[in-house]
N, C-alpha and C. Protein backbone atom coordinates (compact mmCIF):
# COMPACT_ATOMS: atom_id res chain seq x y z
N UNK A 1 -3.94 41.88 51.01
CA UNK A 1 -4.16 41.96 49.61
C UNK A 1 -4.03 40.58 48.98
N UNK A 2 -5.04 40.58 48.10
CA UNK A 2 -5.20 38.87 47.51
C UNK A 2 -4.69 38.90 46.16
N UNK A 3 -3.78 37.94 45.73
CA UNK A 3 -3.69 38.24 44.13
C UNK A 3 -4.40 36.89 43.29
N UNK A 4 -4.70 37.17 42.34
CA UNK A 4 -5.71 36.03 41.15
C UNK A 4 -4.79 36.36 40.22
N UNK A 5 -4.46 34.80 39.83
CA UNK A 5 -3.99 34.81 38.76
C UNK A 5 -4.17 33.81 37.76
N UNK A 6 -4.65 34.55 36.52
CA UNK A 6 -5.70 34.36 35.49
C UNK A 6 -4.53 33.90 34.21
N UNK A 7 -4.72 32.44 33.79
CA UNK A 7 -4.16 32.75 32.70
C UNK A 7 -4.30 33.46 31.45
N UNK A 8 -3.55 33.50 30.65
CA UNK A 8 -3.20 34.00 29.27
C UNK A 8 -4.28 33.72 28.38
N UNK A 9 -5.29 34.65 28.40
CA UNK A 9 -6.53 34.68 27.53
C UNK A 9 -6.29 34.47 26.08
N UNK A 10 -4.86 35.48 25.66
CA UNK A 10 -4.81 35.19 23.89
C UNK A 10 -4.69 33.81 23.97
N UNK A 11 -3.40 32.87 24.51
CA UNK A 11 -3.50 31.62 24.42
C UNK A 11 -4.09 30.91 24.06
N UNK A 12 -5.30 31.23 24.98
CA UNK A 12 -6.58 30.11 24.77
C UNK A 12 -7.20 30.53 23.37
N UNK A 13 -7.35 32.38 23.47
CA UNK A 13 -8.14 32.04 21.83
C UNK A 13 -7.11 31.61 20.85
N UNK A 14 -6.31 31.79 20.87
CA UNK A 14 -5.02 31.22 19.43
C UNK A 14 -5.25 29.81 19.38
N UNK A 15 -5.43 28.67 20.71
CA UNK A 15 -5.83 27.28 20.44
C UNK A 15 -6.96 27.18 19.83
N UNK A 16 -7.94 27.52 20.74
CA UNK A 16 -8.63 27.68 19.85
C UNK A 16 -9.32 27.84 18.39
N UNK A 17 -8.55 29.05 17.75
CA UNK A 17 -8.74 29.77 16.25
C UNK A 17 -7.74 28.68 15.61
N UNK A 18 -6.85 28.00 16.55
CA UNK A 18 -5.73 27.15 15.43
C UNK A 18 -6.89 25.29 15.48
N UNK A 19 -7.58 25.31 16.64
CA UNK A 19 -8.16 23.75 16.28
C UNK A 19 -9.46 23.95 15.46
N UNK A 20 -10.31 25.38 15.57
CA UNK A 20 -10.85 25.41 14.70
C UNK A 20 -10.96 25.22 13.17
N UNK A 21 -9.58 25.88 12.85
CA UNK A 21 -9.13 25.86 11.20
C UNK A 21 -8.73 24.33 11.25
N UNK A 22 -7.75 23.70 12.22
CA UNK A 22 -7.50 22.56 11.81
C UNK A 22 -9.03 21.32 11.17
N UNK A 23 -10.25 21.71 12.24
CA UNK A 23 -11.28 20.82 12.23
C UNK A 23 -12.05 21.20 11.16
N UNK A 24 -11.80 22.39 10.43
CA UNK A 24 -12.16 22.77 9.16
C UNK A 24 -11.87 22.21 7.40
N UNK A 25 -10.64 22.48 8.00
CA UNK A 25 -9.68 22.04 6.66
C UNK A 25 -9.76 19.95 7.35
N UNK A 26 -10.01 19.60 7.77
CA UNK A 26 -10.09 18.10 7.96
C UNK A 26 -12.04 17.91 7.32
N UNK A 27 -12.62 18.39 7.71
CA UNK A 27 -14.28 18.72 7.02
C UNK A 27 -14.47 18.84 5.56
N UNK A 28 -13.42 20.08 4.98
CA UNK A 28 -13.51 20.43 4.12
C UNK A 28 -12.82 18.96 2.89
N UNK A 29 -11.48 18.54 3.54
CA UNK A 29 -11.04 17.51 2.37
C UNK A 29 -12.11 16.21 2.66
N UNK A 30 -12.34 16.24 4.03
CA UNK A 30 -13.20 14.87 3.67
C UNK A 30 -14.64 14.82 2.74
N UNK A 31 -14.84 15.97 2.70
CA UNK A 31 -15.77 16.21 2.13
C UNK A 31 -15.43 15.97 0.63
N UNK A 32 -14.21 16.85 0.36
CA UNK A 32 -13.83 16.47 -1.12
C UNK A 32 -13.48 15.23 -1.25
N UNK A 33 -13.29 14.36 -0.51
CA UNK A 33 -12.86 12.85 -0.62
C UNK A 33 -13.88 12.28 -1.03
N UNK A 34 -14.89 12.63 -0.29
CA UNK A 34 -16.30 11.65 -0.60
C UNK A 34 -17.12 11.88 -1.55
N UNK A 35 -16.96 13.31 -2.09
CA UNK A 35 -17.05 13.76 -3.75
C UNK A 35 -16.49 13.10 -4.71
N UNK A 36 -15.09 12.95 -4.67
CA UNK A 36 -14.70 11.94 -5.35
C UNK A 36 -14.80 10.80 -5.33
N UNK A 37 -15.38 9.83 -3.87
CA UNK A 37 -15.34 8.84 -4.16
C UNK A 37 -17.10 8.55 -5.07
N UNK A 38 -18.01 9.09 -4.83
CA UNK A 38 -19.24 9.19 -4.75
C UNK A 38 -18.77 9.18 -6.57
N UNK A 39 -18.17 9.95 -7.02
CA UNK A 39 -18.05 10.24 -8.49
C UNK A 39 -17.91 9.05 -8.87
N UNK A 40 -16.33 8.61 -8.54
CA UNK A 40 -15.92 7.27 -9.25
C UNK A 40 -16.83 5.99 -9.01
N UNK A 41 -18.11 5.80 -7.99
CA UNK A 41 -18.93 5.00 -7.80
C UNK A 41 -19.91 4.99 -8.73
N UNK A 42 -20.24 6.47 -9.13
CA UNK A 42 -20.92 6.60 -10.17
C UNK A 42 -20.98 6.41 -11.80
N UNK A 43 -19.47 6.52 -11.63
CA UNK A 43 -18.91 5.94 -13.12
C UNK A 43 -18.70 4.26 -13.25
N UNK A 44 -18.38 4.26 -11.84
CA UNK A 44 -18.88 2.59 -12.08
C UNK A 44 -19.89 1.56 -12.65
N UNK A 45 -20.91 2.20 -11.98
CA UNK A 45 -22.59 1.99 -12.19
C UNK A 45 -22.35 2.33 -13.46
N UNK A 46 -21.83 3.14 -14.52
CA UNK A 46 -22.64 3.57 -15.73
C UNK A 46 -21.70 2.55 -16.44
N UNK A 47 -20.80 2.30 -15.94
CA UNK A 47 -19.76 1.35 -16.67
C UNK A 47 -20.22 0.17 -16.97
N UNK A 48 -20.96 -0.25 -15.36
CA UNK A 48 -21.36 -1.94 -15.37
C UNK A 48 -23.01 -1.81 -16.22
N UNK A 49 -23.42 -1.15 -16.06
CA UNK A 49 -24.91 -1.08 -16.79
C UNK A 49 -24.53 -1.11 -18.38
N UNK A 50 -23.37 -0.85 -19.16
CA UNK A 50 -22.96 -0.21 -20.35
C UNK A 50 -22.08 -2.04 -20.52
N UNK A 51 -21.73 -2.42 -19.95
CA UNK A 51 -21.28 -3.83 -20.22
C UNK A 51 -22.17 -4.91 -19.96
N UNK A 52 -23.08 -4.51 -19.00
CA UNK A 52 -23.92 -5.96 -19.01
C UNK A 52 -24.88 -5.72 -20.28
N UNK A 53 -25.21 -4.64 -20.71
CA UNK A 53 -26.36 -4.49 -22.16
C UNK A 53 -25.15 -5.35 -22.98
N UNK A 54 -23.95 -4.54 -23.12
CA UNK A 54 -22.94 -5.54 -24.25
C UNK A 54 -23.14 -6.97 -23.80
N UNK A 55 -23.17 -7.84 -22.90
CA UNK A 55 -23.28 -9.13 -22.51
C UNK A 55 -24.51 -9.35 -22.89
N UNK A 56 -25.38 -8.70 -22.58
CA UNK A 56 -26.87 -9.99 -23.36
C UNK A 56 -27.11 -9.63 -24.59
N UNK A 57 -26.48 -8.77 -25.13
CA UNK A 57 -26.44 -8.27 -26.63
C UNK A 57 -25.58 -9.81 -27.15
N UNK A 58 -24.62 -9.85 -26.34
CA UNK A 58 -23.82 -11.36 -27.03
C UNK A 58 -24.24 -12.37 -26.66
N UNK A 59 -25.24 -12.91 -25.57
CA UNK A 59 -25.35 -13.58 -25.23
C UNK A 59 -26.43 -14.34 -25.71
N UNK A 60 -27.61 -13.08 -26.18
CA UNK A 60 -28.45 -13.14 -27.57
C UNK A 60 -27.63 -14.10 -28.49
N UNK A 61 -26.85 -13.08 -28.93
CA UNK A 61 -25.99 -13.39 -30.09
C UNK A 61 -25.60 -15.30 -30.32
N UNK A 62 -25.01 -15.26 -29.05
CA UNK A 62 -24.63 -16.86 -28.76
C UNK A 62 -25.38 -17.88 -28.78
N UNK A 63 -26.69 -17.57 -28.09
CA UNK A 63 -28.01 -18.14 -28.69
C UNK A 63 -28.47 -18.30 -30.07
N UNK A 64 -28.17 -17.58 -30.66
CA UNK A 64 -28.78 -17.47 -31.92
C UNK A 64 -27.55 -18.81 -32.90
N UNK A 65 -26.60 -18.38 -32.36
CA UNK A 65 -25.37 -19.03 -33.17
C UNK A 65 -25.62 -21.00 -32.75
N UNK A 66 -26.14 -20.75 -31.35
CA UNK A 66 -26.06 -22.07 -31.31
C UNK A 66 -27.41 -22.48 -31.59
N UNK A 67 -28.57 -22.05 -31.49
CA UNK A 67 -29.21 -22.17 -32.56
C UNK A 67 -29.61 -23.06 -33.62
N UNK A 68 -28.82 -22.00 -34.48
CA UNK A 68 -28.49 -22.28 -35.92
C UNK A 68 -27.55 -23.68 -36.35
N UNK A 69 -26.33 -23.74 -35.24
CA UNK A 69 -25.48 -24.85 -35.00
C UNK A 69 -26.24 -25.97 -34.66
N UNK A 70 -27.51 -26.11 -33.98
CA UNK A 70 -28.50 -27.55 -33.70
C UNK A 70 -29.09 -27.82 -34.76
N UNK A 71 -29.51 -26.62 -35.60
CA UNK A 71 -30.46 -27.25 -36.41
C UNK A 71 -29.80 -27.81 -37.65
N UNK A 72 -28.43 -26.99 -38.15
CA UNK A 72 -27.72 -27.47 -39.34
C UNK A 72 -27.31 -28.90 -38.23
N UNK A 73 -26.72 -29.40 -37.28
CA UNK A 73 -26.24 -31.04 -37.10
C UNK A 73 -27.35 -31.71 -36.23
N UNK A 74 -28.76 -31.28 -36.82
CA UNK A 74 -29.93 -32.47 -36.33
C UNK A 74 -29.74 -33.76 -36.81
N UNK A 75 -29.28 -34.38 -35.55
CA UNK A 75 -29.24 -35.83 -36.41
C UNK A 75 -31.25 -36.80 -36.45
N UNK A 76 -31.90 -35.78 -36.49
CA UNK A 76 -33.39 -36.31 -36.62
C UNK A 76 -33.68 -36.30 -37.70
N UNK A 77 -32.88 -35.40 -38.74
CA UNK A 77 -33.03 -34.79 -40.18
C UNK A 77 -31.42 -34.85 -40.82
N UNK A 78 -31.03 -36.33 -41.00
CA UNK A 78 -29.59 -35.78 -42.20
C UNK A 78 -29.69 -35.29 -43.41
N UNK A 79 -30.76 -35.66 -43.96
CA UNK A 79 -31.17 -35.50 -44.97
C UNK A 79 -31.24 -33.91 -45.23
N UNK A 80 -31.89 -32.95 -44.53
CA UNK A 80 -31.74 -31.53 -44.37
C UNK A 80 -29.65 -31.32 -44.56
N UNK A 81 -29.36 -32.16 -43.89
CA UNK A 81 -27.94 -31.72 -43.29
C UNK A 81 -27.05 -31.62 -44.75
N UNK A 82 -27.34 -32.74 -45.66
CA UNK A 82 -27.22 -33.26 -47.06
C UNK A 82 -27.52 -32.29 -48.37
N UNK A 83 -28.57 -31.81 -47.39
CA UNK A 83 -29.41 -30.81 -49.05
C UNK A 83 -28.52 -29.80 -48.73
N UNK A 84 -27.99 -29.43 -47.73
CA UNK A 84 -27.40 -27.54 -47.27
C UNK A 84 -26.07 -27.91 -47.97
N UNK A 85 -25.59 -28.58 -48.98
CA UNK A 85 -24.13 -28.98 -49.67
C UNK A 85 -23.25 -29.68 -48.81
N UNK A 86 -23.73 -30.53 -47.65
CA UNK A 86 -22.17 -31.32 -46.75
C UNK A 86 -22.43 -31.82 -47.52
N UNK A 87 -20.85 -32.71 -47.64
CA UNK A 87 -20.73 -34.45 -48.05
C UNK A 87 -20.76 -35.09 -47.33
N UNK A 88 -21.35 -35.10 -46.13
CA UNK A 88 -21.62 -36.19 -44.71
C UNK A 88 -22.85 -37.34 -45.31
N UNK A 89 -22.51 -38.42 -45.12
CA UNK A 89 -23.41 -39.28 -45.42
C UNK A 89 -23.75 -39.90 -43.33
N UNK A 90 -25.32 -40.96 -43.58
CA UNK A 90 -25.31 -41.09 -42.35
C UNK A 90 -24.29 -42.77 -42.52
N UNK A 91 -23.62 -43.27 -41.02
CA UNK A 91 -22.92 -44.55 -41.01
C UNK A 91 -23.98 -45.14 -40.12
N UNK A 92 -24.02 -46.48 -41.09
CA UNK A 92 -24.74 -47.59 -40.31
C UNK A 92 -24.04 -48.17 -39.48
N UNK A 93 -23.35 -48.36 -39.51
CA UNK A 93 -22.10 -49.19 -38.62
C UNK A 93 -20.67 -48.49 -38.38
N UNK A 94 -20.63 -47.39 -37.38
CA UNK A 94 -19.70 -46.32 -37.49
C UNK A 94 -18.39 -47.60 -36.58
N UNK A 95 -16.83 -47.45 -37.07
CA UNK A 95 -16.08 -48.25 -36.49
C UNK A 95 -15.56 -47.04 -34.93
N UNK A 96 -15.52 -47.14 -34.23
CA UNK A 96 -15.19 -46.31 -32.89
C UNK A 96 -13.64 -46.49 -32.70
N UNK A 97 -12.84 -45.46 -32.27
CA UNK A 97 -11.67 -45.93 -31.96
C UNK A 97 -11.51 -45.94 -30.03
N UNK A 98 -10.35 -47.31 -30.17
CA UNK A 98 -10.38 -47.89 -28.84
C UNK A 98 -9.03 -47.90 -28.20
N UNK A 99 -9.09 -47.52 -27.10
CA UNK A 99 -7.87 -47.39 -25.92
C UNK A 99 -6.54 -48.37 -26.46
N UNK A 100 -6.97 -49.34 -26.65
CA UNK A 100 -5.98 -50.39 -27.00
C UNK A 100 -5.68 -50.15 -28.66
N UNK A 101 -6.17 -50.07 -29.40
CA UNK A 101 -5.94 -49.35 -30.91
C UNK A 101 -5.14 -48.05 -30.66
N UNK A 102 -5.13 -47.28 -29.78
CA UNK A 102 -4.15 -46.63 -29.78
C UNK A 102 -2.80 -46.57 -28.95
N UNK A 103 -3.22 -47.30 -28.24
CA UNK A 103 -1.77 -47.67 -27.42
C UNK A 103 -0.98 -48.84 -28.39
N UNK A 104 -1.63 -49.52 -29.46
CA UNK A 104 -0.75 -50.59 -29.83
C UNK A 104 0.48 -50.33 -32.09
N UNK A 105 0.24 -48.81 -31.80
CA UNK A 105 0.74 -48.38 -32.96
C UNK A 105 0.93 -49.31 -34.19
């Protein structure tokens, strides 16, 4: 008489049914991980698209300002510079200050 001996069948399905759920619930959060990350990537994008319009909106802006800043101190036209109410006159002979003028108090 021969004997076979077979292991423990529940065993195997209980590993089984237990690595299944484990490889599930590891599927399932990564999945929710990448939902969320996918989200917050997306709010990114709407973030940076929503600040760079604010940047050339100012950057316009800065243009315009400097602009306006060349043409009021054209020194091609003082005379323009004169009529807009400065009291700037032009100097024929402007005196410069010098390294040694200020080191000698």
């Amino acid at each position: 008489m021969t004997t076979i001996i077979q292991p423990n069948q529940e065993s195997k399905k209980t590993q089984v049914f237990l690595i299944t759920i484990f490889l599930n619930i590891v599927f399932i959060s990564s999945a929710v991980v990448m939902i969320l990350l996918y989200s917050q990537v997306a709010n990114f994008r709407q973030e940076i698209k929503k600040q760079s319009a604010g940047l050339r909106t100012i950057e316009t802006q800065n243009a315009e300002l400097k602009n306006s800043l060349y043409t009021a101190i054209d020194s091609i036209n003082p005379q323009k510079l004169n009529a807009a109410g400065s009291s700037l006159i032009p100097e024929s002979n402007p005196e410069y200050i010098k390294k040694e003028q200020l080191a000698g108090f």
